[in-house]
PDB file of N, CA and C in Angstrom:
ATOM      1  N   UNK A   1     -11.143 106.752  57.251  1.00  0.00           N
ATOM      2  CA  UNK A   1      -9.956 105.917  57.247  1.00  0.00           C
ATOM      3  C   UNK A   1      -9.073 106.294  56.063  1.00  0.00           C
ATOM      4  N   UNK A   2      -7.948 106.384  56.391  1.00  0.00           N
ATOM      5  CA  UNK A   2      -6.876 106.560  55.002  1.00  0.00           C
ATOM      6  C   UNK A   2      -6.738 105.570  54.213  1.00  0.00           C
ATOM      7  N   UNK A   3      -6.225 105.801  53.458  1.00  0.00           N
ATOM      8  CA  UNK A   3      -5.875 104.718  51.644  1.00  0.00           C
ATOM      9  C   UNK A   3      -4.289 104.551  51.311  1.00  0.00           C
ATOM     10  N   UNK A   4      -3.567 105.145  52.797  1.00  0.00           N
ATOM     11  CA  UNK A   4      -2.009 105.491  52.656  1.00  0.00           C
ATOM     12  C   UNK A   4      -1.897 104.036  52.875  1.00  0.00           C
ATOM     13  N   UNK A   5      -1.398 103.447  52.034  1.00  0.00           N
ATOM     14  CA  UNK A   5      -0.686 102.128  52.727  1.00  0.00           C
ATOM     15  C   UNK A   5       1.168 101.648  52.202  1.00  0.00           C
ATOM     16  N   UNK A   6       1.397 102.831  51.602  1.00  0.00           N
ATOM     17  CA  UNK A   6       3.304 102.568  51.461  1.00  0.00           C
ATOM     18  C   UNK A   6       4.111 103.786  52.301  1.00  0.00           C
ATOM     19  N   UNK A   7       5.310 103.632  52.702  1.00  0.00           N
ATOM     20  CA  UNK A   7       5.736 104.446  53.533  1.00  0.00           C
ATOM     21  C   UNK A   7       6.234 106.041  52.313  1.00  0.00           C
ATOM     22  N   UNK A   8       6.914 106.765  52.570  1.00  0.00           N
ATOM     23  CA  UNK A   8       7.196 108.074  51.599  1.00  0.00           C
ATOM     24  C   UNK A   8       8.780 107.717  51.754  1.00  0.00           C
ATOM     25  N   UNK A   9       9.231 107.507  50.280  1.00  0.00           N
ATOM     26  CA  UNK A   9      10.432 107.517  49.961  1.00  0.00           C
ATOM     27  C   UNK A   9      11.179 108.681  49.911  1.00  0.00           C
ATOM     28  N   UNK A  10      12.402 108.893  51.000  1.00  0.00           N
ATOM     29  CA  UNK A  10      12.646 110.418  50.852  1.00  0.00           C
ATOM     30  C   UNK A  10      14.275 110.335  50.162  1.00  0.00           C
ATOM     31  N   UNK A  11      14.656 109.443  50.252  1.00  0.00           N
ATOM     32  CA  UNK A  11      16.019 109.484  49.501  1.00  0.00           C
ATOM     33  C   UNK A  11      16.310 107.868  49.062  1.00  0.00           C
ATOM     34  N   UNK A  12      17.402 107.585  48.436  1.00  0.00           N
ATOM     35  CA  UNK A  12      17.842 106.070  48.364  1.00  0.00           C
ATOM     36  C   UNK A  12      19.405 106.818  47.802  1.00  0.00           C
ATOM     37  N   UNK A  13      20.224 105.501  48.110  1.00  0.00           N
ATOM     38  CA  UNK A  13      21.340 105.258  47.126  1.00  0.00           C
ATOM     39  C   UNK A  13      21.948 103.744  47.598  1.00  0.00           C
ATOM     40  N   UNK A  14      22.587 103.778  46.595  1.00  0.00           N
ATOM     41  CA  UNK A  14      23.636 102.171  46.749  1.00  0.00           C
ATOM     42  C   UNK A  14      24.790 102.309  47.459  1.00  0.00           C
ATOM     43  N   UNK A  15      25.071 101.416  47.805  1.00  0.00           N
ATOM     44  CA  UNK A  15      26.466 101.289  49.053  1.00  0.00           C
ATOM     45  C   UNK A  15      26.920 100.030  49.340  1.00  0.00           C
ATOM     46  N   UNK A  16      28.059  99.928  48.293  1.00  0.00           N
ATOM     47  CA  UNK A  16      28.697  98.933  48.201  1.00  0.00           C
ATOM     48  C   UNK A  16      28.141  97.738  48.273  1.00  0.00           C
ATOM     49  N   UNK A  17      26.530  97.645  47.144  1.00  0.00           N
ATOM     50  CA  UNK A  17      26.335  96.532  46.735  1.00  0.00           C
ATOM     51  C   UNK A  17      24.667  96.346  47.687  1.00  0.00           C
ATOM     52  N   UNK A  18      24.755  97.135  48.878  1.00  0.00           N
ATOM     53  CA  UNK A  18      23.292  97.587  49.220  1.00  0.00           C
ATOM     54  C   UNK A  18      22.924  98.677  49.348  1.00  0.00           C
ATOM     55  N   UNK A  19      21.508  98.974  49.059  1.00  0.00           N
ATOM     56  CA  UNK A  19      20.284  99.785  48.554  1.00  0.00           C
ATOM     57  C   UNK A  19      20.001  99.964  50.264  1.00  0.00           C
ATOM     58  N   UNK A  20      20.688 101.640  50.638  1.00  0.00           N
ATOM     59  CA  UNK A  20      19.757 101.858  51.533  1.00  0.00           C
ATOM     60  C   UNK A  20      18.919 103.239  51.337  1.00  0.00           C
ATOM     61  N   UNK A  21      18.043 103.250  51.783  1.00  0.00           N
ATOM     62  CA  UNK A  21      16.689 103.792  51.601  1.00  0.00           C
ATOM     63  C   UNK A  21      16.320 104.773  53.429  1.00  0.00           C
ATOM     64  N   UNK A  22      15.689 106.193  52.534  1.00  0.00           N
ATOM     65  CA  UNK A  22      15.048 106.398  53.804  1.00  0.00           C
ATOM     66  C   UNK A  22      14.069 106.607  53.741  1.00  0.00           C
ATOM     67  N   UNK A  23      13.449 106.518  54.611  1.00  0.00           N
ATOM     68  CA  UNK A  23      11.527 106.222  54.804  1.00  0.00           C
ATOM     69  C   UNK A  23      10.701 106.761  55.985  1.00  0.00           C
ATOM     70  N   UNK A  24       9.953 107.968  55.756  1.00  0.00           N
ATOM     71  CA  UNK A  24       9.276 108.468  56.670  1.00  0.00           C
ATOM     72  C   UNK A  24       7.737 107.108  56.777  1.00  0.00           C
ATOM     73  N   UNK A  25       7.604 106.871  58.565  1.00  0.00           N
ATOM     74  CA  UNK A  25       6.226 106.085  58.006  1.00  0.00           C
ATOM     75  C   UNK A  25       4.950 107.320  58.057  1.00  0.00           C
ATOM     76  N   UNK A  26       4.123 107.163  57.295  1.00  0.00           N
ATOM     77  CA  UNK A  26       3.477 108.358  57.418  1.00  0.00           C
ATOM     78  C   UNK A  26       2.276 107.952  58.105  1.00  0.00           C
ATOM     79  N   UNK A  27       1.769 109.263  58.953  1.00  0.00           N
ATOM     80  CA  UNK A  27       0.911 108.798  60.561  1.00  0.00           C
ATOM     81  C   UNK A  27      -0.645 108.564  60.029  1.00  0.00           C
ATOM     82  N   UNK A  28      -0.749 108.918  59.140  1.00  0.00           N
ATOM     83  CA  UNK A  28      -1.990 108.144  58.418  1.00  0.00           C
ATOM     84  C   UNK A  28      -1.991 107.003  57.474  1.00  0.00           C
ATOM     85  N   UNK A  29      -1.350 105.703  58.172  1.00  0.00           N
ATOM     86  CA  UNK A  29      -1.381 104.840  57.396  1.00  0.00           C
ATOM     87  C   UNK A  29      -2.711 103.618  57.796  1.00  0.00           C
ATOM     88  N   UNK A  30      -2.763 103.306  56.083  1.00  0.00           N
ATOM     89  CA  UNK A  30      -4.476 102.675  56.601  1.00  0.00           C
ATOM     90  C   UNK A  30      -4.123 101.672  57.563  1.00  0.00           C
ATOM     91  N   UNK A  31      -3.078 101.034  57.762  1.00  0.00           N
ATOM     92  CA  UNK A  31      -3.040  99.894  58.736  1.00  0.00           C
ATOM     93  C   UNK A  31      -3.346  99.904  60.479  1.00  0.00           C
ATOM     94  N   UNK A  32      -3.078 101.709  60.651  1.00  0.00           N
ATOM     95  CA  UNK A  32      -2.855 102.039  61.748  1.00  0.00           C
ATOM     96  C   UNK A  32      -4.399 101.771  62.418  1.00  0.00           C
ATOM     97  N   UNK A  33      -5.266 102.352  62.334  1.00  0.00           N
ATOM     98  CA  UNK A  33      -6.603 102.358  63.186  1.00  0.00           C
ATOM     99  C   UNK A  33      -6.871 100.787  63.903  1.00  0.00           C
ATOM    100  N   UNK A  34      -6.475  99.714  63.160  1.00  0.00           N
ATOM    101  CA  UNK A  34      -6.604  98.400  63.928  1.00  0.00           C
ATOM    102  C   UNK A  34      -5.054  98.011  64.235  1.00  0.00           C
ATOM    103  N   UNK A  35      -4.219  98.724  64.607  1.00  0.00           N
ATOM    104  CA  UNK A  35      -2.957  97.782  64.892  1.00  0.00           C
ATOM    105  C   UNK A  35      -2.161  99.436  65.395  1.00  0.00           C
ATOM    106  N   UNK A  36      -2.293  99.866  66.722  1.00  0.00           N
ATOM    107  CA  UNK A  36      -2.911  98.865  67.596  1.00  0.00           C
ATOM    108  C   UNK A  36      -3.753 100.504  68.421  1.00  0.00           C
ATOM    109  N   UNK A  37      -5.426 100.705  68.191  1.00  0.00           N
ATOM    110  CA  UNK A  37      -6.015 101.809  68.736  1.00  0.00           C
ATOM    111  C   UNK A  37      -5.597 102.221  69.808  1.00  0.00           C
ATOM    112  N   UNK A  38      -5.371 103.591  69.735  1.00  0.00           N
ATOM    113  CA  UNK A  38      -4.631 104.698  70.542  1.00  0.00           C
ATOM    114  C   UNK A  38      -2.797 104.569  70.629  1.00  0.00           C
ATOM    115  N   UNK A  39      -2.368 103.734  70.278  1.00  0.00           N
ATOM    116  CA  UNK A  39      -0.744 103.309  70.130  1.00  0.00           C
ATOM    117  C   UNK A  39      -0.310 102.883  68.857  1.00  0.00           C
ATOM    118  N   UNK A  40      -0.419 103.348  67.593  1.00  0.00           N
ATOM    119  CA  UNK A  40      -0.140 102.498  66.540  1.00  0.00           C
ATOM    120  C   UNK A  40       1.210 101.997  65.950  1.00  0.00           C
ATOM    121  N   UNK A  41       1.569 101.121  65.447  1.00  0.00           N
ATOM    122  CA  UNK A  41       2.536 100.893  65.002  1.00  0.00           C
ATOM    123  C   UNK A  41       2.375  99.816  64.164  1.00  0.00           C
ATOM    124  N   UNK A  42       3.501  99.973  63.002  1.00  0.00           N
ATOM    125  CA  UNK A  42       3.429  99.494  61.556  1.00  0.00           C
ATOM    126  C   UNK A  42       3.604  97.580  62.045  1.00  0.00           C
ATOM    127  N   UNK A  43       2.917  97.257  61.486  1.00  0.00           N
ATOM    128  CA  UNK A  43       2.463  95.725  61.593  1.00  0.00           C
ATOM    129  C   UNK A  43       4.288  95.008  60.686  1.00  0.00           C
ATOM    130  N   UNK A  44       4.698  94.262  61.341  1.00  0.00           N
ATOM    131  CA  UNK A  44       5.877  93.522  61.259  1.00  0.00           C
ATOM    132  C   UNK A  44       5.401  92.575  59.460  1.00  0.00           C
ATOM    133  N   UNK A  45       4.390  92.255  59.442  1.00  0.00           N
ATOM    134  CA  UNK A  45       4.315  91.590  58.237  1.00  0.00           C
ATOM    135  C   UNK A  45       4.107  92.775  57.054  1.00  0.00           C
ATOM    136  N   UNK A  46       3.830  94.262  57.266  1.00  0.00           N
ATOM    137  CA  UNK A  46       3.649  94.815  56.412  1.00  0.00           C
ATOM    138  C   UNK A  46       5.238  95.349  56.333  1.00  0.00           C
ATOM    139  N   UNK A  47       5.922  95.473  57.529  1.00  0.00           N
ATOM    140  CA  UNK A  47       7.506  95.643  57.258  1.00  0.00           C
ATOM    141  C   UNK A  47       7.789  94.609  56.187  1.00  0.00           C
ATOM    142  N   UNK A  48       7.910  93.529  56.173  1.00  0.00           N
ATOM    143  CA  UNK A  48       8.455  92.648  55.341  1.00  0.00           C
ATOM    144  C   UNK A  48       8.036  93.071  53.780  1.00  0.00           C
ATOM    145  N   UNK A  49       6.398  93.199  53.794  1.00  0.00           N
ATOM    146  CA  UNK A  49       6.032  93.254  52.493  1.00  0.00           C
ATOM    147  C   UNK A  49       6.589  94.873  51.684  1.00  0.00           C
ATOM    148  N   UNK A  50       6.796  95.699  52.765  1.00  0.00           N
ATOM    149  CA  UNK A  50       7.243  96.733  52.371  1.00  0.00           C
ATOM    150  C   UNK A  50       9.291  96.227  51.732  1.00  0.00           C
ATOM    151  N   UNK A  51       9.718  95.560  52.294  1.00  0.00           N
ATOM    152  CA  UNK A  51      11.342  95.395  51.991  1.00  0.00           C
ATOM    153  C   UNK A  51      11.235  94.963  50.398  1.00  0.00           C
ATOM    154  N   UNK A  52      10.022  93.583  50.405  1.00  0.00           N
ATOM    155  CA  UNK A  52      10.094  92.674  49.503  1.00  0.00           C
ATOM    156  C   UNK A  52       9.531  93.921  47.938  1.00  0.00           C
ATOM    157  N   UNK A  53       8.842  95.033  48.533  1.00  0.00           N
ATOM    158  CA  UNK A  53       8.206  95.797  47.426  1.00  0.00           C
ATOM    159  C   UNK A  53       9.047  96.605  46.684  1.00  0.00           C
ATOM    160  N   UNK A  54      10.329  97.493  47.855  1.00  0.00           N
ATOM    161  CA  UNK A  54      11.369  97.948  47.696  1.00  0.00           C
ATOM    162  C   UNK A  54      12.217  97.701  46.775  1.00  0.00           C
ATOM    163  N   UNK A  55      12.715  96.600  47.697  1.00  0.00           N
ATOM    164  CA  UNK A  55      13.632  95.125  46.838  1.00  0.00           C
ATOM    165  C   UNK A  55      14.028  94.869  45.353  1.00  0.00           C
ATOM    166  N   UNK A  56      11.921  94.967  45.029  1.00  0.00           N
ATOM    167  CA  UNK A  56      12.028  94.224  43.939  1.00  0.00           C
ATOM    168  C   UNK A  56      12.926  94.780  42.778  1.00  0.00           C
ATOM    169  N   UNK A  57      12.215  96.313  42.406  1.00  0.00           N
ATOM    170  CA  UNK A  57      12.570  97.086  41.081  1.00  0.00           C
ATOM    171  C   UNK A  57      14.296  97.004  41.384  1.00  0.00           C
ATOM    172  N   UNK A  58      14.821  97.510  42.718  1.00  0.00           N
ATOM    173  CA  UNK A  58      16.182  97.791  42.884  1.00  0.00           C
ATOM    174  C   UNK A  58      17.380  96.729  42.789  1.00  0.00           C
ATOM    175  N   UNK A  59      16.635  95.241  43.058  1.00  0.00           N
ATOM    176  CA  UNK A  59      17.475  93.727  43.123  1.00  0.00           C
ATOM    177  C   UNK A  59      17.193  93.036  41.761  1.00  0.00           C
ATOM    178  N   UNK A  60      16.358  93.185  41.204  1.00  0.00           N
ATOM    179  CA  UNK A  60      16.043  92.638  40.027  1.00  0.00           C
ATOM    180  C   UNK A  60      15.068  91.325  40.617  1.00  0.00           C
ATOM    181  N   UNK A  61      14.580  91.224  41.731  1.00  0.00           N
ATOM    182  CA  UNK A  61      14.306  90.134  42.363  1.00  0.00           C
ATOM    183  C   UNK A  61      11.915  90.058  42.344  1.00  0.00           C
ATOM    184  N   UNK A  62      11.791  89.230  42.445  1.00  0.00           N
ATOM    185  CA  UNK A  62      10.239  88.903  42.475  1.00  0.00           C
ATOM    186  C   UNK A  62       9.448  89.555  43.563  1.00  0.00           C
ATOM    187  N   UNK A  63       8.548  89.987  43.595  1.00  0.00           N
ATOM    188  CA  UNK A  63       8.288  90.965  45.289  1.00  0.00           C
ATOM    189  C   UNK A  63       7.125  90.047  45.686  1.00  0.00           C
ATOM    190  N   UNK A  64       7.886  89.189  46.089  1.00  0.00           N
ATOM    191  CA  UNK A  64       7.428  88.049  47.061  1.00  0.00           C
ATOM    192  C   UNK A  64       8.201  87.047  47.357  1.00  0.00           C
ATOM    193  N   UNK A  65       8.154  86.266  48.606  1.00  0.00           N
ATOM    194  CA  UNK A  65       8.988  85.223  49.093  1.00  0.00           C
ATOM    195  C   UNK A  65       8.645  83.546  48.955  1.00  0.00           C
ATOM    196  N   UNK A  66       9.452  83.157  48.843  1.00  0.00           N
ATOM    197  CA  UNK A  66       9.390  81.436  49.090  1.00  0.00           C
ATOM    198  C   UNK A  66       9.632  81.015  50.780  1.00  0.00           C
ATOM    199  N   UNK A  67      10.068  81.849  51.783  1.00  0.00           N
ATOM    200  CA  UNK A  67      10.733  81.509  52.594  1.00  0.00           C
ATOM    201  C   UNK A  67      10.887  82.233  53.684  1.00  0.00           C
ATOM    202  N   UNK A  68      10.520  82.840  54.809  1.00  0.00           N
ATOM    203  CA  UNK A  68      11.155  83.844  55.443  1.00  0.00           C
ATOM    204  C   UNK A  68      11.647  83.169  57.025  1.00  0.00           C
ATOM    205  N   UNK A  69      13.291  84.005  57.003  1.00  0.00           N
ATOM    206  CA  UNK A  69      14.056  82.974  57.995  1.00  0.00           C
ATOM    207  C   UNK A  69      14.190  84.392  58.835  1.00  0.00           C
ATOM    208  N   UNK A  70      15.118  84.055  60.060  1.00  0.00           N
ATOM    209  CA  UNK A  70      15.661  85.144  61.106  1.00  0.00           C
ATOM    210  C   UNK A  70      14.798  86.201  61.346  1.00  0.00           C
ATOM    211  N   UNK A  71      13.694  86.134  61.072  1.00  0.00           N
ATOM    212  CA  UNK A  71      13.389  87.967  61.410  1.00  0.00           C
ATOM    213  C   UNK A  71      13.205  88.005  63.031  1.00  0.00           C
ATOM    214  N   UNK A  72      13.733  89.289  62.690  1.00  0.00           N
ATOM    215  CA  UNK A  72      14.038  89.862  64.502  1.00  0.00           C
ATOM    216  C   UNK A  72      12.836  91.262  64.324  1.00  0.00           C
ATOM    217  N   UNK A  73      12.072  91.112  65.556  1.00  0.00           N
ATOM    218  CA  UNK A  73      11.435  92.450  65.442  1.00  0.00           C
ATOM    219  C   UNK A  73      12.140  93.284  67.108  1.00  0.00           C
ATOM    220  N   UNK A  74      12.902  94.374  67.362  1.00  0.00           N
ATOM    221  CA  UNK A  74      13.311  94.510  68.264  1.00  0.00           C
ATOM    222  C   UNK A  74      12.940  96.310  68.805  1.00  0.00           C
ATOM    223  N   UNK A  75      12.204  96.812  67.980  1.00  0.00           N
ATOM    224  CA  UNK A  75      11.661  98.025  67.901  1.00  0.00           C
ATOM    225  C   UNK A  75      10.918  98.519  67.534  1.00  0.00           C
ATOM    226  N   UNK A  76       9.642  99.086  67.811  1.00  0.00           N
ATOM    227  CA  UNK A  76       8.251  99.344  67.488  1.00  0.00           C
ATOM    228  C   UNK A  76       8.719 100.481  66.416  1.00  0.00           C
ATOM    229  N   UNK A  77       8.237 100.594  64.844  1.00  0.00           N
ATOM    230  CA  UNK A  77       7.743 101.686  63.858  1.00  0.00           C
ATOM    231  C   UNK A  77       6.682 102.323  64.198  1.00  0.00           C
ATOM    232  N   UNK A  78       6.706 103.608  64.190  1.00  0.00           N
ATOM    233  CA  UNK A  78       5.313 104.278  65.041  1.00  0.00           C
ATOM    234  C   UNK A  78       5.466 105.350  63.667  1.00  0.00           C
ATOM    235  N   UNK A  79       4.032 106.233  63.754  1.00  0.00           N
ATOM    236  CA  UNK A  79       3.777 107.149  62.911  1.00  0.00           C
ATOM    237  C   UNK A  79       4.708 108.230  62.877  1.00  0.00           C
ATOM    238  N   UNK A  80       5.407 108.867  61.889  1.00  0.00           N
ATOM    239  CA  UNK A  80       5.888 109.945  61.682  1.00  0.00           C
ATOM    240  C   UNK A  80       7.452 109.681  61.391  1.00  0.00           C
ATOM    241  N   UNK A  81       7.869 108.568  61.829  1.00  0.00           N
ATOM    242  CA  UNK A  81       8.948 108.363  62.327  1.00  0.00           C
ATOM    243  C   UNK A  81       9.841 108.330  61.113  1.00  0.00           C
ATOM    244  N   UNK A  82      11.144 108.591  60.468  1.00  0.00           N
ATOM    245  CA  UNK A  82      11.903 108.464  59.351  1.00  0.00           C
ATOM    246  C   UNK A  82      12.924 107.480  59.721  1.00  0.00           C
ATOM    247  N   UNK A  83      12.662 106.319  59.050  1.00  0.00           N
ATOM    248  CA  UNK A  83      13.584 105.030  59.470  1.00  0.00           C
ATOM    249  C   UNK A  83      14.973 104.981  57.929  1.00  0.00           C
ATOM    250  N   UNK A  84      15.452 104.299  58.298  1.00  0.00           N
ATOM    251  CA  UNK A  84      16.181 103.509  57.198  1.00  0.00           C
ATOM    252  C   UNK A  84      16.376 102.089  57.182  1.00  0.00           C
ATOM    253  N   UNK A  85      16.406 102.010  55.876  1.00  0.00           N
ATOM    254  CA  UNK A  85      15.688 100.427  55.331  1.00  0.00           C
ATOM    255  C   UNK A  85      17.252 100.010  54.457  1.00  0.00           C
ATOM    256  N   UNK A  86      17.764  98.984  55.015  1.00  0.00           N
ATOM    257  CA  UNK A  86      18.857  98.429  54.153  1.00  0.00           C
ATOM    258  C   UNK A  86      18.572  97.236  53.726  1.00  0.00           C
ATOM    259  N   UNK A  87      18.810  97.117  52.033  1.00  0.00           N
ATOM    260  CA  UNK A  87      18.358  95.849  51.184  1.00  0.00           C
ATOM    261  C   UNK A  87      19.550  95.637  50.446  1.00  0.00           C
ATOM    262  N   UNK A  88      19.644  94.361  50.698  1.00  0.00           N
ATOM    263  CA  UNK A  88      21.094  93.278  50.385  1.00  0.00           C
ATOM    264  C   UNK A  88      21.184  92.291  49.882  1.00  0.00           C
ATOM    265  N   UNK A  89      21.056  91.881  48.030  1.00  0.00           N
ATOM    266  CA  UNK A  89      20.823  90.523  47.929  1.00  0.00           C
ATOM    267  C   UNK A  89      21.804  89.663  47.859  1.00  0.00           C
ATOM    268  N   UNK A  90      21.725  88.067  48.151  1.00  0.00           N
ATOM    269  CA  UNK A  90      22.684  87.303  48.379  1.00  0.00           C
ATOM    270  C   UNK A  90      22.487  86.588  46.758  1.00  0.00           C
ATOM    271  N   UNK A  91      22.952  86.595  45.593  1.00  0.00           N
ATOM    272  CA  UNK A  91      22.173  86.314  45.017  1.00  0.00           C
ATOM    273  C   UNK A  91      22.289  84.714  44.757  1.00  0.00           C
ATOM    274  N   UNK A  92      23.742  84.388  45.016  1.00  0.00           N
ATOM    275  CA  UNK A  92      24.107  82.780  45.293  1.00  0.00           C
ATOM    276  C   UNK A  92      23.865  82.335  46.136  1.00  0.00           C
ATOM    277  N   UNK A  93      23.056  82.434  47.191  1.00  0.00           N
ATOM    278  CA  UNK A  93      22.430  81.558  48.319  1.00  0.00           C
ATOM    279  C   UNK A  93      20.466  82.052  47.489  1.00  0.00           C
ATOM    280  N   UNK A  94      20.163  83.285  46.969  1.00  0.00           N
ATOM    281  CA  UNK A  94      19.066  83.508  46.744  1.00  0.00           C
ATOM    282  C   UNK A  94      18.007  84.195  47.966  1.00  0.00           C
ATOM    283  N   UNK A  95      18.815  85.076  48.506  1.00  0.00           N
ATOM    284  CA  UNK A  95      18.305  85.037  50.097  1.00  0.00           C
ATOM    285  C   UNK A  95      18.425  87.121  50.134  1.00  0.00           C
ATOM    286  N   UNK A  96      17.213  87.983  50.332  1.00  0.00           N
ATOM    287  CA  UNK A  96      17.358  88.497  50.458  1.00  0.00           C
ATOM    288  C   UNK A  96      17.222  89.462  51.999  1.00  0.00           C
ATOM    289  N   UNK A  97      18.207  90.085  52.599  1.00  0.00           N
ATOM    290  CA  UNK A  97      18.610  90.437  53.809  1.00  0.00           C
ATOM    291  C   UNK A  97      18.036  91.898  53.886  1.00  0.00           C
ATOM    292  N   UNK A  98      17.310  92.299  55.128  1.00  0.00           N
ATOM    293  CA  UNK A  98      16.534  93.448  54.983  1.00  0.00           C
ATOM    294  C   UNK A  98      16.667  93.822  56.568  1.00  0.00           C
ATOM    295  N   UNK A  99      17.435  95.514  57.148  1.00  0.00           N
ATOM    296  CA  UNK A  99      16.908  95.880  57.962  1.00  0.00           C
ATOM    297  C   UNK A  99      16.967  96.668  58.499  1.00  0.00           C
ATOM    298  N   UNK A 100      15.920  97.189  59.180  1.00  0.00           N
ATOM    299  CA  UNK A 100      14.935  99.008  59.506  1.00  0.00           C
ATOM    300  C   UNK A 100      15.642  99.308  60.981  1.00  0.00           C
ATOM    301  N   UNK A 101      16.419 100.124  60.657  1.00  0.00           N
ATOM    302  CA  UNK A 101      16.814 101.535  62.068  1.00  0.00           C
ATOM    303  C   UNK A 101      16.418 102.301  61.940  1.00  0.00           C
ATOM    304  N   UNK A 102      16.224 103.252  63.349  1.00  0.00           N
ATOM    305  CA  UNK A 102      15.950 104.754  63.731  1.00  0.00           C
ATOM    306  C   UNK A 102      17.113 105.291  64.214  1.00  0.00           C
ATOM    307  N   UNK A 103      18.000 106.001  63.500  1.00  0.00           N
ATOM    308  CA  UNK A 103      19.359 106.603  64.092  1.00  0.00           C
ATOM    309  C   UNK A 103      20.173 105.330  64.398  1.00  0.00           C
ATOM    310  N   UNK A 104      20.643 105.132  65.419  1.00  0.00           N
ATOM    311  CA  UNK A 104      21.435 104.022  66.162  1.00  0.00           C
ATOM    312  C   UNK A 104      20.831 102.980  66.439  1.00  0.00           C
ATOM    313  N   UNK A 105      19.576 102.481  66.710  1.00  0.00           N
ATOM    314  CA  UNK A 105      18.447 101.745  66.855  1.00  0.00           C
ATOM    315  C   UNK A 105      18.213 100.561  66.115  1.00  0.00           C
ATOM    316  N   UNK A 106      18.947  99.596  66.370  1.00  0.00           N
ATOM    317  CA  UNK A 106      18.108  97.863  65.396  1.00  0.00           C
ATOM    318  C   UNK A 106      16.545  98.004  65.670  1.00  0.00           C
ATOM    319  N   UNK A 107      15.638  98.429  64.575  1.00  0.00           N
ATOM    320  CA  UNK A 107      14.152  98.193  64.782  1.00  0.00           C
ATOM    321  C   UNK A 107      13.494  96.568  64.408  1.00  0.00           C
ATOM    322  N   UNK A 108      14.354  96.015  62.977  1.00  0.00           N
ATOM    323  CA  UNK A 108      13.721  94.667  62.687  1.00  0.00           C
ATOM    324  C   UNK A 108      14.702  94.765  61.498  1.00  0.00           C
ATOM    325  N   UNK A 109      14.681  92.765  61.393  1.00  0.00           N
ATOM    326  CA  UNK A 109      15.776  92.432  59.873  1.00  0.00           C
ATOM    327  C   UNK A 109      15.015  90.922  60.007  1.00  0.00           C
ATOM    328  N   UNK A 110      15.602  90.771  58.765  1.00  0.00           N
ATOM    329  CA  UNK A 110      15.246  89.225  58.212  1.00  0.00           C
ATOM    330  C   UNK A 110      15.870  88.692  57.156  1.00  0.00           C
ATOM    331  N   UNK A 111      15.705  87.578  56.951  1.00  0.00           N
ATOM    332  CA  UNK A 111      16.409  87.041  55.693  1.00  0.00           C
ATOM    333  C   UNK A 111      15.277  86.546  54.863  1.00  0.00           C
ATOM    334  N   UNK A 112      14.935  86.687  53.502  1.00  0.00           N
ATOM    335  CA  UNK A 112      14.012  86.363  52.614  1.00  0.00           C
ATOM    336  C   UNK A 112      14.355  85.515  51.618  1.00  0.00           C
ATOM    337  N   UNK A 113      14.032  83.859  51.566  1.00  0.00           N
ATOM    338  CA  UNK A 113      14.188  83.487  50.212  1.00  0.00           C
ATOM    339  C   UNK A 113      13.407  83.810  48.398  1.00  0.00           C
ATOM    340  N   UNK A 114      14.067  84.801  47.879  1.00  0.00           N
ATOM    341  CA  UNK A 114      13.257  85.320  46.809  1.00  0.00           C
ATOM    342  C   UNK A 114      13.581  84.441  45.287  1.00  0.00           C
ATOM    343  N   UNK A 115      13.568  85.486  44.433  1.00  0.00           N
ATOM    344  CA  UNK A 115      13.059  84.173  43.221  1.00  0.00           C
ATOM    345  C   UNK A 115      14.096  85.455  42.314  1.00  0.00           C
ATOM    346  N   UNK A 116      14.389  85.087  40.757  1.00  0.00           N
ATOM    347  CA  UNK A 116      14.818  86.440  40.469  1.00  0.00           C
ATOM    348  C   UNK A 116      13.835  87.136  39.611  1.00  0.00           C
ATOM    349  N   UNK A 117      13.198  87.943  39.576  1.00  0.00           N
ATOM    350  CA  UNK A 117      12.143  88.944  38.604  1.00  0.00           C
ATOM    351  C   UNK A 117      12.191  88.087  37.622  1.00  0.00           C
ATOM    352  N   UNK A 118      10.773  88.830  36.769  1.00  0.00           N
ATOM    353  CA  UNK A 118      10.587  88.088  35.251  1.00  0.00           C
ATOM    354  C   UNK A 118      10.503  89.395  34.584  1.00  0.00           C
TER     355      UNK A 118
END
């Protein structure tokens, strides 16, 4: 079993106030063998924990939530695949906005109530 459990950061930059990011998932990730054998794809709660991990260093924000509202999951993350990850904080509502395409493709987004870093 693998020990891979973060995706491979292949670029980032800022854009007008959000952090988007690109992200190969890599096909040996430990999550894969139980989710889901012979079809795998990246588990929707490890999407989140992956935004909130992202997030943190780049928002100044806590990498964890009080809250999680809207998430849409509308496209399976499968192994190999190079997504992009857009992170957006609201910082006067306290709400951080997160979400993963393939090319043209809505894969999943959400809104996160976060805290600000210590």
């Amino acid at each position: 079993m693998s020990d891979v459990r973060e995706p491979e950061l292949l670029d980032e930059h800022l854009r007008d106030g959000t952090w988007v990011l690109r992200l190969r998932i890599p096909p040996g990730l430990a999550h894969f063998p139980g989710h889901f054998p012979g079809a795998p794809v990246v588990p929707g709660v490890l999407q989140v924990q992956w935004a909130l991990a992202l997030a943190a260093p780049r928002l100044s924000i806590a990498p964890h939530c009080r809250e999680m509202e809207a998430l849409k999951f509308q496209r399976l993350l499968r192994p190999g695949e190079v997504v992009q990850l857009e992170l957006r904080l609201d910082a006067e509502r306290g709400k951080l906005h997160f979400a993963y395409r393939l090319d043209d493709q809505h894969c999943s987004s959400g809104r996160l109530r976060v805290e600000p870093g210590t």
